[in-house]
Every structure is written in structure tokens, then in C-alpha cells.
N, C-alpha and C. Protein backbone atom coordinates (compact mmCIF):
# COMPACT_ATOMS: atom_id res chain seq x y z
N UNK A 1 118.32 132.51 47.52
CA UNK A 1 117.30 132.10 48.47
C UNK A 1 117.70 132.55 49.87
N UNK A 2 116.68 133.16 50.77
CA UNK A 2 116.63 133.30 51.73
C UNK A 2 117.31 132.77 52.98
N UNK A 3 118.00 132.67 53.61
CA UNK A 3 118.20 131.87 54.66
C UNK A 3 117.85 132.66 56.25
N UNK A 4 117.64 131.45 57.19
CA UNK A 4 117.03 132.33 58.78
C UNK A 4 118.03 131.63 59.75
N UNK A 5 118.44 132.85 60.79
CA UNK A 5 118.43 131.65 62.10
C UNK A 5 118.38 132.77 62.96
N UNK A 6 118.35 132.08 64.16
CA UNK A 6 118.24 132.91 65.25
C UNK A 6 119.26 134.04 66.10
N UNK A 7 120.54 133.63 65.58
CA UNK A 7 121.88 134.16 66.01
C UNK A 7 123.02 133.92 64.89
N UNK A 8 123.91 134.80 65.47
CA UNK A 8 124.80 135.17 64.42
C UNK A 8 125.77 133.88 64.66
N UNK A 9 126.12 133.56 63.50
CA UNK A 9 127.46 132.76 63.03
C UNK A 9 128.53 133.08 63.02
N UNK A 10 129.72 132.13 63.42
CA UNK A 10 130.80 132.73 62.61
C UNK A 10 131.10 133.87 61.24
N UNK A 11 130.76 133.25 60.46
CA UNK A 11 130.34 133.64 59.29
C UNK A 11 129.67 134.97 58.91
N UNK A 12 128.69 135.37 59.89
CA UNK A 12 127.74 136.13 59.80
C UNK A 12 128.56 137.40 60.18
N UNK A 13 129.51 137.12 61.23
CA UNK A 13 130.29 138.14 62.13
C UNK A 13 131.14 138.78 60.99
N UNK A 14 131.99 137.61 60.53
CA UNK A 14 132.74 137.93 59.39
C UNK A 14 132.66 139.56 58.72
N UNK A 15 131.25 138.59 58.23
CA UNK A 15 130.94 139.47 56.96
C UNK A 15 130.40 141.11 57.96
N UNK A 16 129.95 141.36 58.74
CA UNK A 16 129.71 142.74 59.02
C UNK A 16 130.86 143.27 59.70
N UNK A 17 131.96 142.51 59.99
CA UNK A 17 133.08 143.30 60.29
C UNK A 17 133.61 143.55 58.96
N UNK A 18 133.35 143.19 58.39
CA UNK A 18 134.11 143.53 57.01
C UNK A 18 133.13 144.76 56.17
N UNK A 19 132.47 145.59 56.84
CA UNK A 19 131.05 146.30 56.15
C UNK A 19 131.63 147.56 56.57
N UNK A 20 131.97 148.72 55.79
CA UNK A 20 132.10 149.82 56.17
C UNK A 20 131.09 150.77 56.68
N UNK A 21 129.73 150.16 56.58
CA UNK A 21 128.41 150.71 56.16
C UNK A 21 127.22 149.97 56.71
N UNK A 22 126.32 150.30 57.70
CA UNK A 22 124.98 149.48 57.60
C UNK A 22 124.11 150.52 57.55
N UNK A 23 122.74 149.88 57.69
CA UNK A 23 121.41 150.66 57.57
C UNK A 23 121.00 149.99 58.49
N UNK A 24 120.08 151.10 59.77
CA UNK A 24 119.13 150.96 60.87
C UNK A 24 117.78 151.73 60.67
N UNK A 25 116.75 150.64 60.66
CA UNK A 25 115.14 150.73 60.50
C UNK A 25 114.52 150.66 61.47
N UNK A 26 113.43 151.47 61.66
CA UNK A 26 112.58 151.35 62.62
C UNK A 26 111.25 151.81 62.51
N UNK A 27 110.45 151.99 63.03
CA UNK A 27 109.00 152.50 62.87
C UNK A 27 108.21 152.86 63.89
N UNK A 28 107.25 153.41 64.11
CA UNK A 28 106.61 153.72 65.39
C UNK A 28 105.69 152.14 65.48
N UNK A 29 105.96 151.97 66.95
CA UNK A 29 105.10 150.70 67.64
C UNK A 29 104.10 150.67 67.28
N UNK A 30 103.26 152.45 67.91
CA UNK A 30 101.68 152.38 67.61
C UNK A 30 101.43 154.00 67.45
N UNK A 31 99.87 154.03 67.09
CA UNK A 31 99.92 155.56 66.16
C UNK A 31 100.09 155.10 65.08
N UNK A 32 100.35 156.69 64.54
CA UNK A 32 100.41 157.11 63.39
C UNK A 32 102.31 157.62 63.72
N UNK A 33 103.02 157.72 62.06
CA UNK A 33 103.98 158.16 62.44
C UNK A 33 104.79 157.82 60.82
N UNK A 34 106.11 157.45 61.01
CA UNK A 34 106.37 157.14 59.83
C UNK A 34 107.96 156.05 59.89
N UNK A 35 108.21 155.14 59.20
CA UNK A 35 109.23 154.75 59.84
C UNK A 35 110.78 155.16 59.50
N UNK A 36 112.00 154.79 59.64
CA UNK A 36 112.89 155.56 60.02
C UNK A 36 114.25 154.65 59.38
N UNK A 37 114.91 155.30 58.54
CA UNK A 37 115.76 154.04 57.86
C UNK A 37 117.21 155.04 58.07
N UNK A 38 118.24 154.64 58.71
CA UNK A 38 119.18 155.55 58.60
C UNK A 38 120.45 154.99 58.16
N UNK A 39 121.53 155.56 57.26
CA UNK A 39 122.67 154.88 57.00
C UNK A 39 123.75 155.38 57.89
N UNK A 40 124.73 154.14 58.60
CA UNK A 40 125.43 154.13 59.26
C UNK A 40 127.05 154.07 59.27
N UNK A 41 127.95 154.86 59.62
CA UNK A 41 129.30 154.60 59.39
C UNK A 41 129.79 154.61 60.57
N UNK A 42 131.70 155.02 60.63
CA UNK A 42 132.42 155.14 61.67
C UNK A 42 132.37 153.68 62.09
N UNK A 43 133.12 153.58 63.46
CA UNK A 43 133.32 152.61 63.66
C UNK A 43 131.98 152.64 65.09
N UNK A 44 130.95 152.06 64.60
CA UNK A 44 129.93 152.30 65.38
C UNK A 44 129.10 151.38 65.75
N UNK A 45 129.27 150.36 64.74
CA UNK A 45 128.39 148.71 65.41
C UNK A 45 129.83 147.43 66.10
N UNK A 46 128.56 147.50 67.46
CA UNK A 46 129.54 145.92 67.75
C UNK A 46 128.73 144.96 68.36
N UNK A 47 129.51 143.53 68.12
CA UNK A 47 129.01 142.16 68.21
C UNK A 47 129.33 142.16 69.70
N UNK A 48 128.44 141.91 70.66
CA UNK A 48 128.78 141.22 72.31
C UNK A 48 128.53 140.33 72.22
N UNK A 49 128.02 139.57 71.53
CA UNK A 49 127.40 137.94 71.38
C UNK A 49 126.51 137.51 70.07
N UNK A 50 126.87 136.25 70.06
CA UNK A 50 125.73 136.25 69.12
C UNK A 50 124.64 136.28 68.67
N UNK A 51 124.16 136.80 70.18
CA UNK A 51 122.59 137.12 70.22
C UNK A 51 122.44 138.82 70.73
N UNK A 52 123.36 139.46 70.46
CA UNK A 52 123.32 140.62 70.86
C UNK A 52 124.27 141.67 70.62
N UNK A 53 123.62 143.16 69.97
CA UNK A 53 124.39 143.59 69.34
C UNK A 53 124.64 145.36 70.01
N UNK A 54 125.37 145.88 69.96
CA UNK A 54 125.40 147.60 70.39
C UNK A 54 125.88 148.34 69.63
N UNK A 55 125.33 149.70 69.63
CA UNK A 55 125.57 150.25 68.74
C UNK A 55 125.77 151.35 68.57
N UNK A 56 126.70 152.34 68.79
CA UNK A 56 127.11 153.78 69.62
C UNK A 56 126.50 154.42 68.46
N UNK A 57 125.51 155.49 69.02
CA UNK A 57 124.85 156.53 68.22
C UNK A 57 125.02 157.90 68.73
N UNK A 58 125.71 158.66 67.42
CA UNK A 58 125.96 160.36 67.75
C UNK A 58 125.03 160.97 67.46
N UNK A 59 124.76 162.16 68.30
CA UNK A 59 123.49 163.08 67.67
C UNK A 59 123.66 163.00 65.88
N UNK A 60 122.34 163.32 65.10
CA UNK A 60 122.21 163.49 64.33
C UNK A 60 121.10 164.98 64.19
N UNK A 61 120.16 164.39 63.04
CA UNK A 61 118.98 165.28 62.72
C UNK A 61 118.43 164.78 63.35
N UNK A 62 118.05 164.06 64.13
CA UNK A 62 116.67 163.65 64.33
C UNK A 62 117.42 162.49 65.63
N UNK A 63 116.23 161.91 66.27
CA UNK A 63 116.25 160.68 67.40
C UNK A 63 115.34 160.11 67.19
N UNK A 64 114.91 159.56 66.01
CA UNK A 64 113.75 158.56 65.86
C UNK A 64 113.83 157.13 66.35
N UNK A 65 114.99 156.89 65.81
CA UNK A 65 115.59 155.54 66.60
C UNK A 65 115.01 155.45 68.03
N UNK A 66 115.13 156.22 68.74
CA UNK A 66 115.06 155.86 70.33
C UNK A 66 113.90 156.23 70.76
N UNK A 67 112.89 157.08 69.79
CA UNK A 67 111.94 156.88 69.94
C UNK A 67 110.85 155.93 69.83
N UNK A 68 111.49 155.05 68.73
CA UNK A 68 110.75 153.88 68.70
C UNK A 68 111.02 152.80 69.09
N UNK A 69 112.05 152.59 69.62
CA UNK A 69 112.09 151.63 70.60
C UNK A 69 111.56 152.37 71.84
N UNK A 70 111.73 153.16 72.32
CA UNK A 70 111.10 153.75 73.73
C UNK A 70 109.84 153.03 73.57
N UNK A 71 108.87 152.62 72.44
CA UNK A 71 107.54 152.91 72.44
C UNK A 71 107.70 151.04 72.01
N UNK A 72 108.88 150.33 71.96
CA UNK A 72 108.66 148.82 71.72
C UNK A 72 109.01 148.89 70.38
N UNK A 73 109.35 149.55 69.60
CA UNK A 73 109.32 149.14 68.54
C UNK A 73 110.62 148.02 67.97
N UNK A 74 110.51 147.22 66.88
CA UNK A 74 111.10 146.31 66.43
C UNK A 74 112.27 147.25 65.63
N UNK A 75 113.66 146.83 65.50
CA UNK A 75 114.82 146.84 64.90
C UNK A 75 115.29 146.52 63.79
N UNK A 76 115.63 146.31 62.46
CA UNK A 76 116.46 146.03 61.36
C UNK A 76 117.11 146.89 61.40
N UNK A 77 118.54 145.82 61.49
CA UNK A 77 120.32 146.10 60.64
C UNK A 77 119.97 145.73 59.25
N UNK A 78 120.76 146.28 58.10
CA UNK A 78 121.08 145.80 57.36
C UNK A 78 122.02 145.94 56.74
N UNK A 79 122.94 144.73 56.30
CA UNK A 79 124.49 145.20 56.49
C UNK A 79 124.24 144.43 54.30
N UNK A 80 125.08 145.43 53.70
CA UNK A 80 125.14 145.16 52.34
C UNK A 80 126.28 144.70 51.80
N UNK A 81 126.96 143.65 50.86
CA UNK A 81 128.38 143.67 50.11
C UNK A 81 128.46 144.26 49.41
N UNK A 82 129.05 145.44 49.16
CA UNK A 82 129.26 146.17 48.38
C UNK A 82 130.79 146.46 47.35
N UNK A 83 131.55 145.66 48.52
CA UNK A 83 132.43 145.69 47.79
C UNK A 83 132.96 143.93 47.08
N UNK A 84 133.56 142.95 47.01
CA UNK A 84 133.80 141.74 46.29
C UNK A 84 132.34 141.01 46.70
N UNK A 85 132.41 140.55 48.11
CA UNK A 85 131.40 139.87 47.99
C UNK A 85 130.25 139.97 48.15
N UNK A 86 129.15 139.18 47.90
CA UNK A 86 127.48 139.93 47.18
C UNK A 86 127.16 138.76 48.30
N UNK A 87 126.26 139.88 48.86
CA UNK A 87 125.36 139.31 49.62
C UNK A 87 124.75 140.30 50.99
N UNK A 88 123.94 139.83 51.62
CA UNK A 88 122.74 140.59 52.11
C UNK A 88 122.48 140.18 53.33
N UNK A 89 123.00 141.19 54.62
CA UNK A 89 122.65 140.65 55.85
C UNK A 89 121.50 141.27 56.41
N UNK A 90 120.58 140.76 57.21
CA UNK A 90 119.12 141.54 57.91
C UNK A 90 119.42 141.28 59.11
N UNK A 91 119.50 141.52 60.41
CA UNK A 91 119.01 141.58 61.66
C UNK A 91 118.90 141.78 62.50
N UNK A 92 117.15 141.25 62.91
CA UNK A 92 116.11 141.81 63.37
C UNK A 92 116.13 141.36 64.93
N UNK A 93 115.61 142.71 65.63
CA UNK A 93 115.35 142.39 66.92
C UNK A 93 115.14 143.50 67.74
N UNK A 94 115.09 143.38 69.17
CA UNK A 94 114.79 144.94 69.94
C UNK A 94 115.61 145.20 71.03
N UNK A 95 115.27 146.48 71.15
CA UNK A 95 116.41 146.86 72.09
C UNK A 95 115.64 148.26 72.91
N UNK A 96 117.20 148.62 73.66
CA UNK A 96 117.18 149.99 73.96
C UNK A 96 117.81 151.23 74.10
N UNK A 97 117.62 152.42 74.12
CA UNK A 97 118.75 153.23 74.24
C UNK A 97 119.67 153.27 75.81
N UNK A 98 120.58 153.59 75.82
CA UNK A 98 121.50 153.64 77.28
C UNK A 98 122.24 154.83 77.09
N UNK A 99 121.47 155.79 77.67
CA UNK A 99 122.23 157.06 77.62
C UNK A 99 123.56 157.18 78.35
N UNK A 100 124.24 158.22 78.21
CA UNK A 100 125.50 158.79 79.09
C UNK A 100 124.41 158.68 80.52
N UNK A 101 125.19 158.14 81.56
CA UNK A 101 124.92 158.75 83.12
C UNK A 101 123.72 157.83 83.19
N UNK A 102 123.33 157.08 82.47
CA UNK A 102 122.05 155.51 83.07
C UNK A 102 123.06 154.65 83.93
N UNK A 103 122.46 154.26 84.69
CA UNK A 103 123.39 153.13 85.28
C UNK A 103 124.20 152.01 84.87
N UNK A 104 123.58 151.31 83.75
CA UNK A 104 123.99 150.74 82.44
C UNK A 104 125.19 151.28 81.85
N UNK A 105 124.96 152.39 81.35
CA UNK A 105 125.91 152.68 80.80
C UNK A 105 127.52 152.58 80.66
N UNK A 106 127.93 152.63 81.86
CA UNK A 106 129.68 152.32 82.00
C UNK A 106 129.54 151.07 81.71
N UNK A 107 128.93 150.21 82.23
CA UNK A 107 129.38 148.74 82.15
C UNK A 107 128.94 148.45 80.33
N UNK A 108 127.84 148.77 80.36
CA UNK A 108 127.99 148.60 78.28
C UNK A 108 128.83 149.49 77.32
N UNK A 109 129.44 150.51 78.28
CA UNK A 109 130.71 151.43 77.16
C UNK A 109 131.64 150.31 77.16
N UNK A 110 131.62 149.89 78.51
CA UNK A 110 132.85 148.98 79.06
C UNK A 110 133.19 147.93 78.37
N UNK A 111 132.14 147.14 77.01
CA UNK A 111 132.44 146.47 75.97
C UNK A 111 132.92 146.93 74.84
N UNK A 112 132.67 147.73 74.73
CA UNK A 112 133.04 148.65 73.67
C UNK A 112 134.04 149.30 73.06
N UNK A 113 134.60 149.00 72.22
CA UNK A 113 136.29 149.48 72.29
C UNK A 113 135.72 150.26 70.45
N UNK A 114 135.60 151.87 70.42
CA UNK A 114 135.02 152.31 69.69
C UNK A 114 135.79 153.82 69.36
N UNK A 115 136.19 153.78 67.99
CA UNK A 115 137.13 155.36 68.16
C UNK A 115 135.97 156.60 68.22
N UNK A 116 134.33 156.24 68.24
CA UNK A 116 133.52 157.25 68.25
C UNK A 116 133.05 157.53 69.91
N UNK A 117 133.36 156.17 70.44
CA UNK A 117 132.27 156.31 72.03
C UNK A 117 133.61 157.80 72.82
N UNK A 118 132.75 158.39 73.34
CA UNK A 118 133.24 159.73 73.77
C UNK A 118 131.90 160.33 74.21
N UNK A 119 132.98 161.84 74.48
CA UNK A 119 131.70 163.15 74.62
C UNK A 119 130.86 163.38 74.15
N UNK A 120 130.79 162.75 72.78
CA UNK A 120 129.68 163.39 71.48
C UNK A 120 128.84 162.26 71.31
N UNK A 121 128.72 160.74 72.52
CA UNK A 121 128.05 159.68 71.98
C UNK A 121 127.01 160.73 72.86
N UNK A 122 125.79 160.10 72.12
CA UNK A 122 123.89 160.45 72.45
C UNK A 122 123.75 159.47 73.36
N UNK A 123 123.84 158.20 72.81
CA UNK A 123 123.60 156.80 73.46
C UNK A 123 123.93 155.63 72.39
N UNK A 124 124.00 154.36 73.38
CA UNK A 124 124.08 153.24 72.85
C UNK A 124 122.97 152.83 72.91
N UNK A 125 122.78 151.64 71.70
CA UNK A 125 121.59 151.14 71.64
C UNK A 125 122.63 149.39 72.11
N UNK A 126 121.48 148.77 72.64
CA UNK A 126 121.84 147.44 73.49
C UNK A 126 120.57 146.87 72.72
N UNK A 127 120.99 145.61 71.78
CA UNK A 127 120.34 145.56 70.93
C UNK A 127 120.31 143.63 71.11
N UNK A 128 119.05 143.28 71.37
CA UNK A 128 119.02 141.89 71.74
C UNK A 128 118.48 141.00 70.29
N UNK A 129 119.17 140.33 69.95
CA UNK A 129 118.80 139.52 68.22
C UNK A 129 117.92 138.40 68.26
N UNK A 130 116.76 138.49 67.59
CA UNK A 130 115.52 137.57 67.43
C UNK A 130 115.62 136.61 66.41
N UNK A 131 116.26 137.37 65.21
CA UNK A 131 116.49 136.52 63.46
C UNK A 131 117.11 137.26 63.20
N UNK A 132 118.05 136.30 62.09
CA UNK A 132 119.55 136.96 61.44
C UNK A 132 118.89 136.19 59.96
N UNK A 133 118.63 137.28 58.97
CA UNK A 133 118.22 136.75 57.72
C UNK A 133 119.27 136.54 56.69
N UNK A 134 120.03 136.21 55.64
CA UNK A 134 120.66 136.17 54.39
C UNK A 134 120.08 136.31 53.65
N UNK A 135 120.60 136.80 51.97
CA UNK A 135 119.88 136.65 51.15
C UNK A 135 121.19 136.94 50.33
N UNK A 136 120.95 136.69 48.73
CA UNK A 136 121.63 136.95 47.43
C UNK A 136 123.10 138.45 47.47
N UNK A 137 122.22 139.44 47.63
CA UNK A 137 122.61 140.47 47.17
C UNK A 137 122.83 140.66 45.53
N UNK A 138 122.70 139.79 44.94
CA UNK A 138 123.09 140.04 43.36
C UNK A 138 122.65 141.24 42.67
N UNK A 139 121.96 141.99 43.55
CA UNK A 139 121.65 143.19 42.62
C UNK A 139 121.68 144.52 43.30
N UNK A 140 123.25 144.41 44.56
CA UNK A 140 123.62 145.22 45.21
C UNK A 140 124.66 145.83 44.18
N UNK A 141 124.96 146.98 43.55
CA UNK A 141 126.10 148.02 43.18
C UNK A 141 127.42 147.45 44.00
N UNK A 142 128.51 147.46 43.04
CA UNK A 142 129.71 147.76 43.66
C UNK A 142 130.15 149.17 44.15
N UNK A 143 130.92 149.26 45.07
CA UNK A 143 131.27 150.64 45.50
C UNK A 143 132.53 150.40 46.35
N UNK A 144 133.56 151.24 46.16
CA UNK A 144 134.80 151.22 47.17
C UNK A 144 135.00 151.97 48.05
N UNK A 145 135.24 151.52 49.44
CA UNK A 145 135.28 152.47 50.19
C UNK A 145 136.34 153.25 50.31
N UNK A 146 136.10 154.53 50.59
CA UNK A 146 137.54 155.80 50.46
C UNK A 146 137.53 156.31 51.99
N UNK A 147 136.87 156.17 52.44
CA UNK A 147 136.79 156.74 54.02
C UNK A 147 135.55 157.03 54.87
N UNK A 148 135.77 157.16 55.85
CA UNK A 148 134.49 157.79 57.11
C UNK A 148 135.22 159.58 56.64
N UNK A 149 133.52 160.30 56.36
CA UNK A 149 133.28 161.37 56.52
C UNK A 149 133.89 162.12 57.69
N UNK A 150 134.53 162.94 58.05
CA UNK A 150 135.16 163.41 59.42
C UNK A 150 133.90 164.76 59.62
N UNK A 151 133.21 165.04 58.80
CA UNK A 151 131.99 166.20 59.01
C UNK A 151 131.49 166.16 60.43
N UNK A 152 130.95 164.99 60.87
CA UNK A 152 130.05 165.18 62.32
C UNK A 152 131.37 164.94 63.11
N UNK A 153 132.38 164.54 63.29
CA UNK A 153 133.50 164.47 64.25
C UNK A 153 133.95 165.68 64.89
N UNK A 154 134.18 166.56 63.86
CA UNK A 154 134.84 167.85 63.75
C UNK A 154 133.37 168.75 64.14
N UNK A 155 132.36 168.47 63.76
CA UNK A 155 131.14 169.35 64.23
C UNK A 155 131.25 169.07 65.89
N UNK A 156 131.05 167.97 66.55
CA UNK A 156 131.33 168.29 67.56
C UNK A 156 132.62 168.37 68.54
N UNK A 157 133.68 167.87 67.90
CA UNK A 157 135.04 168.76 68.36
C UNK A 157 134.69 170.72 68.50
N UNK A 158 134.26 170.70 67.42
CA UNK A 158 133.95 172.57 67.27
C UNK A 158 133.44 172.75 68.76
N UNK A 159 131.95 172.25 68.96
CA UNK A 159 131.51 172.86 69.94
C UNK A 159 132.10 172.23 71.35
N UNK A 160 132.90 171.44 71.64
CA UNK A 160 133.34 170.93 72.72
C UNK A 160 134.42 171.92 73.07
N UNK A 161 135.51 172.60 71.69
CA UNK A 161 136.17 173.81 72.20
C UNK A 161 135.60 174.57 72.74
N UNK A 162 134.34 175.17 72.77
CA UNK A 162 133.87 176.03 72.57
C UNK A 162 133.07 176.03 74.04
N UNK A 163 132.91 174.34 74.82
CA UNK A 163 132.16 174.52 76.11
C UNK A 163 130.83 174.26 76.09
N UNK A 164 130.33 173.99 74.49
CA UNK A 164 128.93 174.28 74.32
C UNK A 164 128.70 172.53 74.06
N UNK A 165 129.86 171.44 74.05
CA UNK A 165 129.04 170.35 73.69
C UNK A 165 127.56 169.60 74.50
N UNK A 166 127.74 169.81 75.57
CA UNK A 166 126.52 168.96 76.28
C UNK A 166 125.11 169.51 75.94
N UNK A 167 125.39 171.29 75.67
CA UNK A 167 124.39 172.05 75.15
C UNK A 167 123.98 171.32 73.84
N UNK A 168 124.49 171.54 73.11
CA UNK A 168 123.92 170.88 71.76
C UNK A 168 123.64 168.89 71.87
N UNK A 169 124.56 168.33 72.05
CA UNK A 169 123.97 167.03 72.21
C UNK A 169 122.53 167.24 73.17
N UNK A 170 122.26 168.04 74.58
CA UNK A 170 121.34 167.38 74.82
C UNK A 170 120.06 167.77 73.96
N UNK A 171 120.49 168.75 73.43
CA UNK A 171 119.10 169.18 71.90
C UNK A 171 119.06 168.23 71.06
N UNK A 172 120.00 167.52 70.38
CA UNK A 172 119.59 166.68 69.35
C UNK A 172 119.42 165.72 69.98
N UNK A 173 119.78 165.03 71.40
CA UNK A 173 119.17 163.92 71.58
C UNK A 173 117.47 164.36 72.52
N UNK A 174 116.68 165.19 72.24
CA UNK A 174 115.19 164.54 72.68
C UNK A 174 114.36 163.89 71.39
N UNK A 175 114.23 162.88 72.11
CA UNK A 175 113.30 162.42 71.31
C UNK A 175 112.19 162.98 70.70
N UNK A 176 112.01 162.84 69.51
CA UNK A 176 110.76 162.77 68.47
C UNK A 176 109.44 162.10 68.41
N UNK A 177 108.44 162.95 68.65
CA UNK A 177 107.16 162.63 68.74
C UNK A 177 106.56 162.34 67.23
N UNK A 178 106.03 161.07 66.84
CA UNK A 178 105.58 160.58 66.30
C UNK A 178 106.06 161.00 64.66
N UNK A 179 107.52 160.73 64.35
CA UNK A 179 107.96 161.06 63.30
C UNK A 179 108.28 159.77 62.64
């Protein structure tokens, strides 16, 4: 059965520090468009409170994320047990992006103690919590974790030798029109 509250618990913290892995959802506010579910590693989500969460994001394929919040859109985490214990974290709420060089920004890196925040972060998302859901998980897969992928680390180490990082981050970070 379901459980709700408004902010994170002890408990609640626990369990997503203990998550090698979440998933971030989103959708376009308004329009047409499609919504946006992405799986997450590295050491890349953190707790500032229990009503508020950040979340260092590296270029990827795409910037849908920040497009839909640009436009209001609503947030889901979802953090899974995958490994001993079963169970199912959701939450929901909104936020925004805080690029490199916003004014914001130093002072919200400045919480952040992250082996990814660097040259190659896009932005943080500053993520304010509305509802923190539970549920079962009983019919989540076991899986063990063996490591963070070093693929996108080393992709942009490459081009930072090379002089070309700001070039390429600032390409993958424009935002996406109605994807």
C-alpha cells in the first residue's frame, strides 16, 4: 500500500542514499510534445533538506528536462530497491535549472560535494519537494551493482584536452522544443 507525505524522512533519505540509480520524469507543461523519463547514475542526486532536492546534470542526448521545467512543468524521482531491499520511492515536485555562470549557481554548487560537479556539469536542477510517495516494490528485479559507466566522463575529459569542452557542452545543453 501506498504511502504520502510531504517531505522526506529519515528513512526516506536512507534509502536513496543507498540507490545507485534513479529515474527523472517530466513532460511538457503545455502543447503538444512528449514526456521524458531518464535513468540516472554517478554520484549526481543530493538531499539539501527535506523539502528540497539538487541534482547535477551532464550534457546528454537531449535537454528535455530543462525544457520542461522552463515551461513549469512538474518533476518525478524515482528511486527503486534493487538490490536487498524492495521497495519504491516517488518524488514529486518542481524546480529549476541553474546553469554554470547564473548567479545562483556558486552558492548551490556550494552545497554540493559531488565527484561529477565540474567543467562538464550542463546545470543543476534545484528541485523544491511537494509529495514523497512509497510503495511495495515487490515486483522490482534484483540486480547488483558493479559500477558507474566511466563512458560520458572520459567523453568529456576527451574534449576538455582538446580545448573544445565549452564548445560541445554549450550544444548539448540548448534546450529542446517541444520533445
Amino acid at each position: 500500500m501506498a504511502e504520502f507525505s510531504e517531505a522526506l524522512s529519515d528513512k526516506h533519505v536512507e534509502f536513496i542514499r543507498a540507490q545507485k540509480m534513479f529515474f527523472v520524469a517530466t513532460a511538457p507543461a503545455v502543447g503538444s510534445g512528449f514526456p521524458n523519463l531518464s535513468p540516472k547514475g554517478y554520484d549526481a542526486l543530493h538531499i539539501l533538506a527535506p523539502n528540497r532536492l539538487a541534482y547535477v546534470d551532464l550534457p546528454g542526448s537531449g535537454n528535455q528536462t530543462a525544457s520542461h521545467m522552463a515551461q513549469g512543468a512538474a518533476v518525478t524521482f524515482m528511486f527503486c530497491g534493487f538490490e536487498s531491499q524492495t521497495s519504491i520511492l516517488r518524488v514529486y515536485g518542481r524546480g529549476h535549472a541553474v546553469a554554470p555562470g547564473a548567479p545562483e549557481f556558486e552558492a548551490l554548487s556550494g552545497k554540493i560535494e559531488s565527484s561529477i560537479l565540474g567543467n562538464a556539469t550542463r546545470q543543476i536542477f534545484d528541485i523544491k519537494i511537494e509529495k514523497v510517495q512509497t510503495s511495495c516494490g515487490y515486483g522490482v528485479p534484483r540486480y547488483d551493482f558493479k559500477g558507474d559507466r566511466p563512458t560520458l566522463v572520459k567523453y568529456f575529459d576527451k574534449y576538455e584536452e582538446n580545448g573544445k569542452l565549452t564548445d560541445v557542452i554549450d550544444y548539448l545543453s540548448q534546450p529542446q522544443e517541444n520533445v
